[in-house]
N, C-alpha and C. Protein backbone atom coordinates (compact mmCIF):
# COMPACT_ATOMS: atom_id res chain seq x y z
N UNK A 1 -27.65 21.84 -31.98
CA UNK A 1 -29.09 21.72 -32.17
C UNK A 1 -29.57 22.81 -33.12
N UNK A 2 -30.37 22.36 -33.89
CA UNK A 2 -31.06 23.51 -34.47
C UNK A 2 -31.86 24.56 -34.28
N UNK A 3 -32.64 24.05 -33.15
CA UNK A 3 -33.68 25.21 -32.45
C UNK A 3 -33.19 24.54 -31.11
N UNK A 4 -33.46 26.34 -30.53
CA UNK A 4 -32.91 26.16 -29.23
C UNK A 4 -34.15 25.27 -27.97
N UNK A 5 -34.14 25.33 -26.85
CA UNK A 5 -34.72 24.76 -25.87
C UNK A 5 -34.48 25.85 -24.48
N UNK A 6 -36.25 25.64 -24.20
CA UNK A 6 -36.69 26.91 -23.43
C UNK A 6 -36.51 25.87 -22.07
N UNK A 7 -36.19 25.99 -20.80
CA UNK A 7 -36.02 25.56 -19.34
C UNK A 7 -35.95 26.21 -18.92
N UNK A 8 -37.32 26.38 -17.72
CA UNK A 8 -37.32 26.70 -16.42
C UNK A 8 -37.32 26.41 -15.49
N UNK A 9 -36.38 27.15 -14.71
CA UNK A 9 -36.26 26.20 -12.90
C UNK A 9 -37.18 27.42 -12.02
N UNK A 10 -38.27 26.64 -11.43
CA UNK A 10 -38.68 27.07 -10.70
C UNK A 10 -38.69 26.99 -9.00
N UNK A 11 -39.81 27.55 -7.89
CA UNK A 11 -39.58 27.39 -6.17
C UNK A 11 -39.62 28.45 -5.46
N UNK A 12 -40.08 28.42 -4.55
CA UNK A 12 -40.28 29.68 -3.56
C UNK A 12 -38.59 29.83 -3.20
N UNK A 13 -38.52 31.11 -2.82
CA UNK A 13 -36.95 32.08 -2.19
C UNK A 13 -36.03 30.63 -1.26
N UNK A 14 -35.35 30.21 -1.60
CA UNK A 14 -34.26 29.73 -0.74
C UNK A 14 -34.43 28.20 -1.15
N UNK A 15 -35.03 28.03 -2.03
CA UNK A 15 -35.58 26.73 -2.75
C UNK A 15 -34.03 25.62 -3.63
N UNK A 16 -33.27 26.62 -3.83
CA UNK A 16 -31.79 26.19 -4.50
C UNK A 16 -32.19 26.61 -5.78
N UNK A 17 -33.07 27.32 -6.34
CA UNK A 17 -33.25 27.37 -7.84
C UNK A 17 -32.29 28.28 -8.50
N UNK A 18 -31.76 28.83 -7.70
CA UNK A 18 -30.63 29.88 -8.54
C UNK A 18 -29.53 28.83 -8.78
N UNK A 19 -29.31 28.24 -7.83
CA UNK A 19 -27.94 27.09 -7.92
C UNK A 19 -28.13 26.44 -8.74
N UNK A 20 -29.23 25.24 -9.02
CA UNK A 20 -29.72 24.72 -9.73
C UNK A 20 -29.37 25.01 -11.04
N UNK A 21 -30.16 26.25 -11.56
CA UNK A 21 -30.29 26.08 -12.80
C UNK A 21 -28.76 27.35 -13.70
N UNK A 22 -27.75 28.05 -12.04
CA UNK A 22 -26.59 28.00 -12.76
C UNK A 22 -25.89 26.77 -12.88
N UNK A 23 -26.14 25.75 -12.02
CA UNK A 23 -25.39 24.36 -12.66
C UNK A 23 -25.70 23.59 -13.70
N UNK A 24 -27.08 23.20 -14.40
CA UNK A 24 -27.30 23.27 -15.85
C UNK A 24 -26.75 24.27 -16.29
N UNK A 25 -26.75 25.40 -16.14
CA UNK A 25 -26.03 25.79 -17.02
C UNK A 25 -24.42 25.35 -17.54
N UNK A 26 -24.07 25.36 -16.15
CA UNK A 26 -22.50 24.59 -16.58
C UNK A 26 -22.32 23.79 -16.83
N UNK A 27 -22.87 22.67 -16.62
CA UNK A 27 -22.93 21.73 -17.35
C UNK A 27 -22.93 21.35 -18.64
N UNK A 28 -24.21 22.25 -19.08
CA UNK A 28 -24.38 22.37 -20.75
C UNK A 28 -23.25 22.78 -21.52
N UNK A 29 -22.60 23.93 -20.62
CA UNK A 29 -21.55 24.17 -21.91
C UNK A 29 -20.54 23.13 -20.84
N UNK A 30 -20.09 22.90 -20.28
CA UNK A 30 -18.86 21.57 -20.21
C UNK A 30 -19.32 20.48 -20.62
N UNK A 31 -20.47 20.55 -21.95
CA UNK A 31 -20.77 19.36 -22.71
C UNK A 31 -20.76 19.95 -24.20
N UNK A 32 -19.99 21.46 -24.49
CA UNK A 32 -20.63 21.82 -25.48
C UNK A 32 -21.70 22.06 -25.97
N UNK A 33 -22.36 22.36 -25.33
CA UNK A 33 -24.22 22.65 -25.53
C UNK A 33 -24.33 24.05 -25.56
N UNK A 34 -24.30 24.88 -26.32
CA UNK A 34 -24.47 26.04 -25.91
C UNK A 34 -25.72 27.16 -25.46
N UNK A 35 -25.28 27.31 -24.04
CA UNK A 35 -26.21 27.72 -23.05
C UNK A 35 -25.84 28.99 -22.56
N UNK A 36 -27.15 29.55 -21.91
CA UNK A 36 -27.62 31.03 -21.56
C UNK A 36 -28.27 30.85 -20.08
N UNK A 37 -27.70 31.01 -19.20
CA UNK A 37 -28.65 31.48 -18.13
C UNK A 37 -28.74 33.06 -17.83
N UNK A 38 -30.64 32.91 -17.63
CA UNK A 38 -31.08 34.01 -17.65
C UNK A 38 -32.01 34.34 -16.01
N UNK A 39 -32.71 35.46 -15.84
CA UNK A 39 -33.21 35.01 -14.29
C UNK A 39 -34.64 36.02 -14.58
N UNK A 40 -35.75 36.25 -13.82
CA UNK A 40 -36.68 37.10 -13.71
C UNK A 40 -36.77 37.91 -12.51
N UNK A 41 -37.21 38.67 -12.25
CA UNK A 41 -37.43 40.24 -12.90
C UNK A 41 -35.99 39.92 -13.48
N UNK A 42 -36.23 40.57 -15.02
CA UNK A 42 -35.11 40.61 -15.65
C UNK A 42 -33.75 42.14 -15.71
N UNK A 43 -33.16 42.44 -16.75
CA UNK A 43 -32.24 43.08 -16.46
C UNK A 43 -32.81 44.66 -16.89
N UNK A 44 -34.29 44.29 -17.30
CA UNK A 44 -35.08 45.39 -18.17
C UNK A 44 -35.39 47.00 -17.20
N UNK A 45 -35.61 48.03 -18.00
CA UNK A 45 -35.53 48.82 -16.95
C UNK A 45 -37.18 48.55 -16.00
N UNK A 46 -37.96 47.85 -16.69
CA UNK A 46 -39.22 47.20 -15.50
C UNK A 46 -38.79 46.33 -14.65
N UNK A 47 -37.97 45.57 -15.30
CA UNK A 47 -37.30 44.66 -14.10
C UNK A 47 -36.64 45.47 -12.84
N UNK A 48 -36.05 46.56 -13.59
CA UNK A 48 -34.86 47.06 -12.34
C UNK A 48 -36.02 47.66 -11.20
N UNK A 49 -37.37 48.56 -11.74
CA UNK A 49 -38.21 49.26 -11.24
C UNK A 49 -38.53 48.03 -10.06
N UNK A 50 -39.35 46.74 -10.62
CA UNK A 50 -39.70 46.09 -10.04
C UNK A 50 -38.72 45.41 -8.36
N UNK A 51 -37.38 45.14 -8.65
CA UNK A 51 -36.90 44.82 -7.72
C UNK A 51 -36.05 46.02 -6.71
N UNK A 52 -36.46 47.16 -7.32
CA UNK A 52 -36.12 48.12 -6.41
C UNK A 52 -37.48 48.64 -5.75
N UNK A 53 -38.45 48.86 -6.57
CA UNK A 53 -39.40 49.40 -6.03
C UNK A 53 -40.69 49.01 -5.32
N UNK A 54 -41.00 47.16 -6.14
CA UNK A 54 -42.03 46.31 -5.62
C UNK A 54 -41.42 45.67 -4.59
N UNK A 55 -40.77 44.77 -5.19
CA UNK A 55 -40.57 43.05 -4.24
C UNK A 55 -39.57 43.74 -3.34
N UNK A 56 -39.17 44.58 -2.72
CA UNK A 56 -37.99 44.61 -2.06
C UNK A 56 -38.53 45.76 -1.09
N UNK A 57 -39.88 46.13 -1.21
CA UNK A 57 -40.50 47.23 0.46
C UNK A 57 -40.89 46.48 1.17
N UNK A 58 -40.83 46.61 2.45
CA UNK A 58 -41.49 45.98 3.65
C UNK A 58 -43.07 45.58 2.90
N UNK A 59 -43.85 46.28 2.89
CA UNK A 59 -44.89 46.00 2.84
C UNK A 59 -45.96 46.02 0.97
N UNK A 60 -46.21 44.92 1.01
CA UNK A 60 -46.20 44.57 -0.65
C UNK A 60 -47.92 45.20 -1.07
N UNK A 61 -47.78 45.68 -2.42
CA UNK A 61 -49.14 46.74 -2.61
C UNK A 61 -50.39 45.73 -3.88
N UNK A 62 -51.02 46.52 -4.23
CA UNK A 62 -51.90 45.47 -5.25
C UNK A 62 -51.32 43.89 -5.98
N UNK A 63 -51.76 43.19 -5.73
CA UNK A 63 -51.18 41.82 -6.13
C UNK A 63 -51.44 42.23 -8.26
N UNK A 64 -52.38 42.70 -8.58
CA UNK A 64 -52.57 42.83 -9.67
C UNK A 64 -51.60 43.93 -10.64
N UNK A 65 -51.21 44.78 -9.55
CA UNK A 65 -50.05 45.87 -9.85
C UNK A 65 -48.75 45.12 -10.20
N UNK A 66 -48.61 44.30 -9.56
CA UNK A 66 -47.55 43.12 -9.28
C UNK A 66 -47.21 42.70 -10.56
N UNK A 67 -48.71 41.96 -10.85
CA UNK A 67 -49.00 40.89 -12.16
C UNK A 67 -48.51 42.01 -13.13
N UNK A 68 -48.97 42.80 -13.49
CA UNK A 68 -49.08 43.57 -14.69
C UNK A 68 -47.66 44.10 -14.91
N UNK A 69 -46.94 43.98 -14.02
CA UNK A 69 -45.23 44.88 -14.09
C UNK A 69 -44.72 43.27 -14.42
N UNK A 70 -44.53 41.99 -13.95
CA UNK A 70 -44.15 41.41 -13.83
C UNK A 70 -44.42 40.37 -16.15
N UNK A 71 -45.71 40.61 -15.99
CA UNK A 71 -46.09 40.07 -17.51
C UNK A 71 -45.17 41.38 -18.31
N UNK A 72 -45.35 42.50 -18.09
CA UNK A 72 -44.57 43.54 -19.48
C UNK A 72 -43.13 43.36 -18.92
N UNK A 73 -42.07 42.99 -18.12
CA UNK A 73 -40.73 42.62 -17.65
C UNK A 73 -40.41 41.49 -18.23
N UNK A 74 -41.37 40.43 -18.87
CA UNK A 74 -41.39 38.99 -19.34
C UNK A 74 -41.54 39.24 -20.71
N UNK A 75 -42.32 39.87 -20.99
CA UNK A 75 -42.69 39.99 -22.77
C UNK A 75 -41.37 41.04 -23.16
N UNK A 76 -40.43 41.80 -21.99
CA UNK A 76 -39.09 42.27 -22.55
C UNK A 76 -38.39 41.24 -22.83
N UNK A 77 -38.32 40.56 -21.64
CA UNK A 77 -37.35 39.23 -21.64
C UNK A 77 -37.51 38.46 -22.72
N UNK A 78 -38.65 38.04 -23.36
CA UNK A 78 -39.12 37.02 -24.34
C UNK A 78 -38.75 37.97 -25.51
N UNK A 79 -38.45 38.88 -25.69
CA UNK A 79 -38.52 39.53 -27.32
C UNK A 79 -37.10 39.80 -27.28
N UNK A 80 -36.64 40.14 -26.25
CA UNK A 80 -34.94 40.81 -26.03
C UNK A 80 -34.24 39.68 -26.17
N UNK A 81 -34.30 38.69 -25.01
CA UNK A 81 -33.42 37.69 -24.87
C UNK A 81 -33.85 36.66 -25.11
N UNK A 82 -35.22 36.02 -24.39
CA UNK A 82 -35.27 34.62 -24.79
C UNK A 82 -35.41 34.01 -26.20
N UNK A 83 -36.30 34.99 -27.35
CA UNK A 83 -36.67 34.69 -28.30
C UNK A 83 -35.03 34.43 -29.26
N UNK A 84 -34.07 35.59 -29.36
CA UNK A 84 -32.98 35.69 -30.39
C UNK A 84 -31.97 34.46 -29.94
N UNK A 85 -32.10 33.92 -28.42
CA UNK A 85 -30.76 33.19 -28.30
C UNK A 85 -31.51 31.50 -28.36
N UNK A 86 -33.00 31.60 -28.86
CA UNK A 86 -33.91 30.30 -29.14
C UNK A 86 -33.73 30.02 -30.11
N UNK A 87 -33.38 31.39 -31.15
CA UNK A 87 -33.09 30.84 -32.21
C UNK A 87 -31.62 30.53 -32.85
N UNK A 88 -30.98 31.31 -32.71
CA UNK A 88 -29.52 30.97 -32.34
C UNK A 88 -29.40 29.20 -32.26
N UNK A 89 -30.60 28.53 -31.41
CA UNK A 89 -30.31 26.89 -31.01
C UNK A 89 -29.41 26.96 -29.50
N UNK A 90 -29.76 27.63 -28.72
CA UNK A 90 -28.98 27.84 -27.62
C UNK A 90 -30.15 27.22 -26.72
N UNK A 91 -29.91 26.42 -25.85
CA UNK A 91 -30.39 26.39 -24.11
C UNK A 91 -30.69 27.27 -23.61
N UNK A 92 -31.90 28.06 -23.24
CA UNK A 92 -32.12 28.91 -22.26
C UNK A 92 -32.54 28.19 -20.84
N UNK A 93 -32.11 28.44 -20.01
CA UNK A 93 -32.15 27.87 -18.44
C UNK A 93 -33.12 28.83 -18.08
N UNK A 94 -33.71 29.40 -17.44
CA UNK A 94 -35.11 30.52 -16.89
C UNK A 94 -34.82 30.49 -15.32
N UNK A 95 -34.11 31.17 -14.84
CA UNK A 95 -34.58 30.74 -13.08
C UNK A 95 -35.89 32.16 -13.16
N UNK A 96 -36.86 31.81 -12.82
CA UNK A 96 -38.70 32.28 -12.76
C UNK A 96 -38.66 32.60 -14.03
N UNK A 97 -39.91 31.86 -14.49
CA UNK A 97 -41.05 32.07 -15.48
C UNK A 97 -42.20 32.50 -15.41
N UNK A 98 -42.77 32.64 -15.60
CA UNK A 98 -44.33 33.14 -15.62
C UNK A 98 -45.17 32.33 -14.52
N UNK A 99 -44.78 31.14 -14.72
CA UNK A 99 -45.18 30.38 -13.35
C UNK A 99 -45.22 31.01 -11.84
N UNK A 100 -44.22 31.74 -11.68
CA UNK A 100 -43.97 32.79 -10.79
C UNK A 100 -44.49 33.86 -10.49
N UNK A 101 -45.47 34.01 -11.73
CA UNK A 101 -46.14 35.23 -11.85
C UNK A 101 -47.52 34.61 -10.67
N UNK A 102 -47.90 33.39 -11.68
CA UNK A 102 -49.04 32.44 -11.02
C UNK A 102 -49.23 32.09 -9.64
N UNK A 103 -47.89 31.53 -9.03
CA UNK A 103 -47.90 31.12 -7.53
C UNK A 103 -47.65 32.71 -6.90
N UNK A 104 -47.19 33.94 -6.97
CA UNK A 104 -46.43 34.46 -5.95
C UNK A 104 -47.63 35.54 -6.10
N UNK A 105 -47.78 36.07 -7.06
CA UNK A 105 -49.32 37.18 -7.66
C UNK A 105 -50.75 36.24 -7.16
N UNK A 106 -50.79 34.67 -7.43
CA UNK A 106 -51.92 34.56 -7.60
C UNK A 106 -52.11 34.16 -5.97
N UNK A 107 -51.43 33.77 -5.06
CA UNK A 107 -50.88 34.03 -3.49
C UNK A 107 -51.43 34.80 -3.18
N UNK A 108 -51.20 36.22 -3.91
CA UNK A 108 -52.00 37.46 -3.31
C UNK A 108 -52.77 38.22 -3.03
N UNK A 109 -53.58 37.22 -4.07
CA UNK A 109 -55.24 37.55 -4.53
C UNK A 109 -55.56 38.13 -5.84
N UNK A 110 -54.68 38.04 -6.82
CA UNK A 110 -54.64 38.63 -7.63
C UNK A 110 -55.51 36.78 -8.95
N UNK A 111 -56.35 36.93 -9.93
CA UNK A 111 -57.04 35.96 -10.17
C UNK A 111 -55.99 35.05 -11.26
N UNK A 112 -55.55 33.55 -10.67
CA UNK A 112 -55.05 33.14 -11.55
C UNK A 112 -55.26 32.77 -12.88
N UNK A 113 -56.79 32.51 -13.18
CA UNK A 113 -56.99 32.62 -14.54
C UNK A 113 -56.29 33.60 -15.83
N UNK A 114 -56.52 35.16 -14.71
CA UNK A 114 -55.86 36.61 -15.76
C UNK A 114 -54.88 36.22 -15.85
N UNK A 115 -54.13 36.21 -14.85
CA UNK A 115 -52.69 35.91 -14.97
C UNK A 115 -52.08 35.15 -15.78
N UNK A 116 -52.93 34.25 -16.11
CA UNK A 116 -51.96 32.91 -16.99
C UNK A 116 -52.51 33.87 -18.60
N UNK A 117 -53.72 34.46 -18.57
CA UNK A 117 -54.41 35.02 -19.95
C UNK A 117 -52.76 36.56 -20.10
N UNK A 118 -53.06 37.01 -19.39
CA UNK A 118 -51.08 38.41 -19.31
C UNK A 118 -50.65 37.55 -20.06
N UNK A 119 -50.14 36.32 -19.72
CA UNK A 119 -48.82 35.53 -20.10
C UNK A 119 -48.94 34.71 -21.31
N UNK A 120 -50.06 35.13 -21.75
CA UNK A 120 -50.19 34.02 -23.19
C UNK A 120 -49.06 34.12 -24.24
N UNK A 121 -48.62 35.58 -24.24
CA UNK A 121 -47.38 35.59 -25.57
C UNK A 121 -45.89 34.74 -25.06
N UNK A 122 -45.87 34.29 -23.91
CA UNK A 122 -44.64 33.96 -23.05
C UNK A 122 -44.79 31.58 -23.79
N UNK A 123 -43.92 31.99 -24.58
CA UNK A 123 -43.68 30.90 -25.00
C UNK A 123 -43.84 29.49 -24.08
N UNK A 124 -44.27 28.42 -24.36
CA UNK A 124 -43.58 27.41 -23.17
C UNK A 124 -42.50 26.77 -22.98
N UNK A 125 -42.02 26.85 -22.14
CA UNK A 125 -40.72 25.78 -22.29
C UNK A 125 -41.13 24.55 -22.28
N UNK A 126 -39.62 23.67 -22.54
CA UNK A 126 -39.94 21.82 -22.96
C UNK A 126 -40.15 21.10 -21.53
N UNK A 127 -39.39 22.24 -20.87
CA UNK A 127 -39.04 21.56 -19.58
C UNK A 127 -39.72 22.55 -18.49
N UNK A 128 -40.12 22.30 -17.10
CA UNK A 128 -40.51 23.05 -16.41
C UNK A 128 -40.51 22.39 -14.60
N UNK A 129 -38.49 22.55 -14.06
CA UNK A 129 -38.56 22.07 -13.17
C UNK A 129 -39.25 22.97 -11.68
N UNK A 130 -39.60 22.41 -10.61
CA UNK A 130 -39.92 22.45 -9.32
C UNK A 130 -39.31 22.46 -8.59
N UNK A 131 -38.50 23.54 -8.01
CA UNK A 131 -37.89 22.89 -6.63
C UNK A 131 -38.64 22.90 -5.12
N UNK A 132 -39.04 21.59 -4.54
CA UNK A 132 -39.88 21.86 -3.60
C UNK A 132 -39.42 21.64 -2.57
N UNK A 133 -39.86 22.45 -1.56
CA UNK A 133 -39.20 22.87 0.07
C UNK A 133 -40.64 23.13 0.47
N UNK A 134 -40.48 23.09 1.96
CA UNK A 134 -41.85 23.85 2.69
C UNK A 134 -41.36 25.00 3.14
N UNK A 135 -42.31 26.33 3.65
CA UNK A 135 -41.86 27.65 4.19
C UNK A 135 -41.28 27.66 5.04
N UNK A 136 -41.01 26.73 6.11
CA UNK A 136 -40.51 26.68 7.09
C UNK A 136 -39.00 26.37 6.92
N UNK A 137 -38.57 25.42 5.77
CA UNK A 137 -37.14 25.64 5.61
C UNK A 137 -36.79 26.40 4.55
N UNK A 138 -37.72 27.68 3.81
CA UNK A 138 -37.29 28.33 3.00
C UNK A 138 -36.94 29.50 3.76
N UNK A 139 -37.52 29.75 5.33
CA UNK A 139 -37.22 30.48 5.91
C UNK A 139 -36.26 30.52 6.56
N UNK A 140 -35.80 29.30 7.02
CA UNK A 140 -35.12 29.00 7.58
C UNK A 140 -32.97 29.14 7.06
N UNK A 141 -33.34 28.59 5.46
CA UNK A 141 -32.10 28.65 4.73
C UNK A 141 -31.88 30.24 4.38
N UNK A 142 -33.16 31.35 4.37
CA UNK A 142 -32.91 32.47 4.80
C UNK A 142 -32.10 33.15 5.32
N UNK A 143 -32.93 32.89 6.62
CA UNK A 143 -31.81 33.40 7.67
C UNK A 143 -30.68 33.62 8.03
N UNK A 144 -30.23 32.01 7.73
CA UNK A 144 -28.99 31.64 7.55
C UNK A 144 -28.31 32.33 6.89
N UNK A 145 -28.62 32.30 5.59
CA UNK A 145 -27.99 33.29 4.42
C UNK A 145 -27.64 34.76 5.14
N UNK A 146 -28.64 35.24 6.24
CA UNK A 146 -28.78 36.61 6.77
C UNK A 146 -29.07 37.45 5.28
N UNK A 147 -30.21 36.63 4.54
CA UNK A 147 -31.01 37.74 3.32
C UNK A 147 -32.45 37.42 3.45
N UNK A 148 -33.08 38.05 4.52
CA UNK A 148 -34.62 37.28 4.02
C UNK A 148 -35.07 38.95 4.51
N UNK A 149 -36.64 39.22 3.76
CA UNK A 149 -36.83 40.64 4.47
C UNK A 149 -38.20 40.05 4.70
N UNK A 150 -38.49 41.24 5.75
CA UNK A 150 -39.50 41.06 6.45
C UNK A 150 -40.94 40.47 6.14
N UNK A 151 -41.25 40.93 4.78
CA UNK A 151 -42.29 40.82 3.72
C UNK A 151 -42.02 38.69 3.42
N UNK A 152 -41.04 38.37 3.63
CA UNK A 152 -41.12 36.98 3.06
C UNK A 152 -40.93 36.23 4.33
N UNK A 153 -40.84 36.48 5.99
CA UNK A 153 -41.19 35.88 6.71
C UNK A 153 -42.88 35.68 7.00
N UNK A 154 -43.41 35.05 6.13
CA UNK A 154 -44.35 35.04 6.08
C UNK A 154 -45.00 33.40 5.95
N UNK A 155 -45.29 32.47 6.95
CA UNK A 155 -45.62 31.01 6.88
C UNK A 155 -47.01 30.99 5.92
N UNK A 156 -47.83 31.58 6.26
CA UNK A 156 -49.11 31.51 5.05
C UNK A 156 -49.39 32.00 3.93
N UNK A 157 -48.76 32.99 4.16
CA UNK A 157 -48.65 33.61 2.27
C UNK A 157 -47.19 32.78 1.32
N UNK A 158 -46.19 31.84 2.23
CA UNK A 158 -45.44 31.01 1.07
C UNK A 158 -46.30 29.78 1.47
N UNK A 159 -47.28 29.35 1.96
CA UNK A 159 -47.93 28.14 2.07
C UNK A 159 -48.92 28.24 0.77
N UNK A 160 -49.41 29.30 0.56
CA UNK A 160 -50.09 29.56 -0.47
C UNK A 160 -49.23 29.65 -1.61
N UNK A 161 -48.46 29.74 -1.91
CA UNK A 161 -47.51 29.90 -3.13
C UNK A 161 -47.12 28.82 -3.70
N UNK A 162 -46.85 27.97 -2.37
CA UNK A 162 -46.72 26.09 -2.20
C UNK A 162 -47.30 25.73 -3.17
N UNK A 163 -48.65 25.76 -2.46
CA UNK A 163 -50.38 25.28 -2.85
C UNK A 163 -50.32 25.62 -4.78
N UNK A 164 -50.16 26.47 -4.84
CA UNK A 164 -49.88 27.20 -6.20
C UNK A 164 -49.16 26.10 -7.24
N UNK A 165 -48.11 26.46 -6.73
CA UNK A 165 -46.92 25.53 -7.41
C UNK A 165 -47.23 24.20 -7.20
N UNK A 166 -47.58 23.79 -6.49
CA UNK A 166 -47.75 21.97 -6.42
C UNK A 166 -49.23 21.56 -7.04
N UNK A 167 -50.39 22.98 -7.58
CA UNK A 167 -51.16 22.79 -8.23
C UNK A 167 -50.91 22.40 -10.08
N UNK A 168 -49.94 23.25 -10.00
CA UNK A 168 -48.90 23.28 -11.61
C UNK A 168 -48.70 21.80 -11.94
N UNK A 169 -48.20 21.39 -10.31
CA UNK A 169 -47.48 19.86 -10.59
C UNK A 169 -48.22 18.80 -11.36
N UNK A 170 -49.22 19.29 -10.54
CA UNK A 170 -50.72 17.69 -10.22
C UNK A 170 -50.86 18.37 -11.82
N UNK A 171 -51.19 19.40 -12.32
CA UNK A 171 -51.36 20.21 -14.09
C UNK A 171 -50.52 19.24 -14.57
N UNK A 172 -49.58 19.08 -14.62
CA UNK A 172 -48.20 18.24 -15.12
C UNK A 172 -47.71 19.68 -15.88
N UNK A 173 -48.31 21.45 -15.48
CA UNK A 173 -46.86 21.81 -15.86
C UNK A 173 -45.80 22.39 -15.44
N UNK A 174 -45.62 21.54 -14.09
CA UNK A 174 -43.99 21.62 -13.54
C UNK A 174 -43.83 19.90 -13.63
N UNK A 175 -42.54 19.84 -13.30
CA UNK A 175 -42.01 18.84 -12.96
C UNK A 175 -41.54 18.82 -11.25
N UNK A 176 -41.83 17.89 -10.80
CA UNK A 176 -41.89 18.28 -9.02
C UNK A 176 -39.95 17.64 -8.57
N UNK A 177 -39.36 18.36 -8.22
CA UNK A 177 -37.85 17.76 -7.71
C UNK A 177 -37.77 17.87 -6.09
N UNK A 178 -38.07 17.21 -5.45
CA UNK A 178 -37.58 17.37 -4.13
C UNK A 178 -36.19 18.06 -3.59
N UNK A 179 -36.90 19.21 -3.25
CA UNK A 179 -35.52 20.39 -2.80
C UNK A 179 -35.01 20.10 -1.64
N UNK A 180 -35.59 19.25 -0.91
CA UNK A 180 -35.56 19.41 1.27
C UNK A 180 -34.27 18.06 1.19
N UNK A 181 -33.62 17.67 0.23
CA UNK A 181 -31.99 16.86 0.49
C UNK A 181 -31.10 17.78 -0.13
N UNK A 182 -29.95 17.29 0.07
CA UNK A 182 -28.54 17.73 -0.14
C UNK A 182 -28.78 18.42 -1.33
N UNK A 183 -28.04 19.68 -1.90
CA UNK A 183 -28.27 20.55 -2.74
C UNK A 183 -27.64 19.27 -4.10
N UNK A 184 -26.56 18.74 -3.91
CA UNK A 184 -25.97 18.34 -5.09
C UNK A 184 -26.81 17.11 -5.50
N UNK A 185 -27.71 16.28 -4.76
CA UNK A 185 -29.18 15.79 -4.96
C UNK A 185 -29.57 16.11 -5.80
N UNK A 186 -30.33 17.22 -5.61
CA UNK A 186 -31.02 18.00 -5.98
C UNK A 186 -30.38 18.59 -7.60
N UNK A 187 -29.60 18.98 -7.61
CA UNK A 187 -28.78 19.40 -9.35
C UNK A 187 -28.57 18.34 -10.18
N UNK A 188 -27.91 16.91 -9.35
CA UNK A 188 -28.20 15.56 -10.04
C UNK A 188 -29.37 15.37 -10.60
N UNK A 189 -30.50 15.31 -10.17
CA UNK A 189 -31.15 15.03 -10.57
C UNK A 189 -31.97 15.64 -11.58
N UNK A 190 -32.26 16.70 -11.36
CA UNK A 190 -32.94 18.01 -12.00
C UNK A 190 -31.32 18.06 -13.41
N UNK A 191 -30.21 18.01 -13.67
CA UNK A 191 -29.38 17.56 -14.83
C UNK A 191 -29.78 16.58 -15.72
N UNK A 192 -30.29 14.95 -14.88
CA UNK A 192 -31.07 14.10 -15.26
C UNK A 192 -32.12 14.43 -16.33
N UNK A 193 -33.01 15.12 -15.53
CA UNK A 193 -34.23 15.60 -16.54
C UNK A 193 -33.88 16.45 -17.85
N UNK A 194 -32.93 17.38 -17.33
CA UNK A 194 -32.71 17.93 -18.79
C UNK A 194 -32.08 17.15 -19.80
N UNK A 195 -31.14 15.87 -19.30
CA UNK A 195 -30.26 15.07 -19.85
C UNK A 195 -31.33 14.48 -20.92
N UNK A 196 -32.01 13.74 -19.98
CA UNK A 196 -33.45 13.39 -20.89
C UNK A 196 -34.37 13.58 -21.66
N UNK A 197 -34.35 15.31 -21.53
CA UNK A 197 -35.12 15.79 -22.90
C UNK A 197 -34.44 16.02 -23.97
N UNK A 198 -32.79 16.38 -23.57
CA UNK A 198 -31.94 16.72 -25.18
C UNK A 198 -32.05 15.00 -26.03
N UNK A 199 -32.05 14.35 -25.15
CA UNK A 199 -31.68 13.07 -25.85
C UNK A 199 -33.30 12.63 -26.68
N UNK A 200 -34.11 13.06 -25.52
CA UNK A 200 -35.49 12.74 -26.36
C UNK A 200 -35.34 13.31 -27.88
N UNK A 201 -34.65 14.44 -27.94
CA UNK A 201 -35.15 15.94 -28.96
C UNK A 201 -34.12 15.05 -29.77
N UNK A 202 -33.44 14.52 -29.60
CA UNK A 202 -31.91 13.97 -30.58
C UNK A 202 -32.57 13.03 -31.33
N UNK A 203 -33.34 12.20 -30.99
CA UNK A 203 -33.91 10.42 -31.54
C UNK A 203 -35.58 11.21 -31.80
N UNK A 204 -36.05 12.22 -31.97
CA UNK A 204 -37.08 12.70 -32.29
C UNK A 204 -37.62 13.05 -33.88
């Protein structure tokens, strides 16, 4: 391809979006496509601040403090990585985008209007999947895991995040994938969609 293609997989914690969108990734290149998966908070030293110092204390502080670490960790990501390997013509896969900023910040009280205004330099992608679960089995696949912290057993603050994200949907800018069946469901299909936009971009 000549110019690359921006994809994000999005979903609240335990949603399959990490799986997900490392299996596009493999996919892409066991098709020759050459692909990048990347993830948010990124590898930046705001990123590192952020997941050592924000998202990972018991108890979570200004939702707007949040926003503002989370937009300058993204505009690293977008100038460092996403922008040079877009042009390259490479696949970028995104597990959280800015969207993330929207449902999980704007959850918190922090105003989603600003938030999306932070994120204006943050390119769009072509694609922008959903993985949807309710809190109750995002908590649940948690547990299981034995990785959930205290701060994300929380039924109304991921009900609100829901609300968020399934507002994007009805926007048309996610794409909604039903997360609550079998994980390999779930990658089938969400492969599908991306299958469908390279081919769109091919006959375009």
């Amino acid at each position: 391809m000549r110019k690359g293609v921006l994809i994000a997989i999005e979903g609240i914690d335990g949603s399959g979006k990490t799986s997900v969108a490392k299996r596009i990734t493999k996919w892409l290149m066991e098709n020759n496509i050459k692909a990048l998966y990347t993830s948010e908070p990124s590898k930046s030293p705001i990123g590192l601040l952020i997941k050592e110092k924000i998202i990972s204390v018991p108890v979570r502080r200004d939702a707007r403090i949040e926003a503002l670490l989370f937009a300058a960790d993204r505009l690293w990501h977008v100038i460092y990585e996403i922008l040079p390997h877009l042009k390259e013509g490479t696949v970028v896969i995104a597990d959280r985008y800015y969207f993330s900023s929207i449902a999980y910040q704007g959850a918190l009280g922090a105003p989603i209007e600003w938030i999306k205004e932070l994120n204006k330099f943050a390119p769009e992608p072509e694609l922008s999947i959903y993985i949807d679960i309710t809190p109750q089995e995002a908590i649940r696949r948690k547990r299981k895991q034995g990785d959930i912290k205290k701060s994300f057993e929380n039924i109304e603050y991921l009900s609100k995040v829901r609300e968020i994200y399934l507002e994007l949907v009805r926007q048309n800018k996610l794409v909604l994938v039903n997360g609550m069946r079998p994980l390999d469901e779930v990658i089938n299909e969400a492969i599908g969609k991306v299958k469908s936009l390279l081919l769109s971009r091919s006959f375009s």
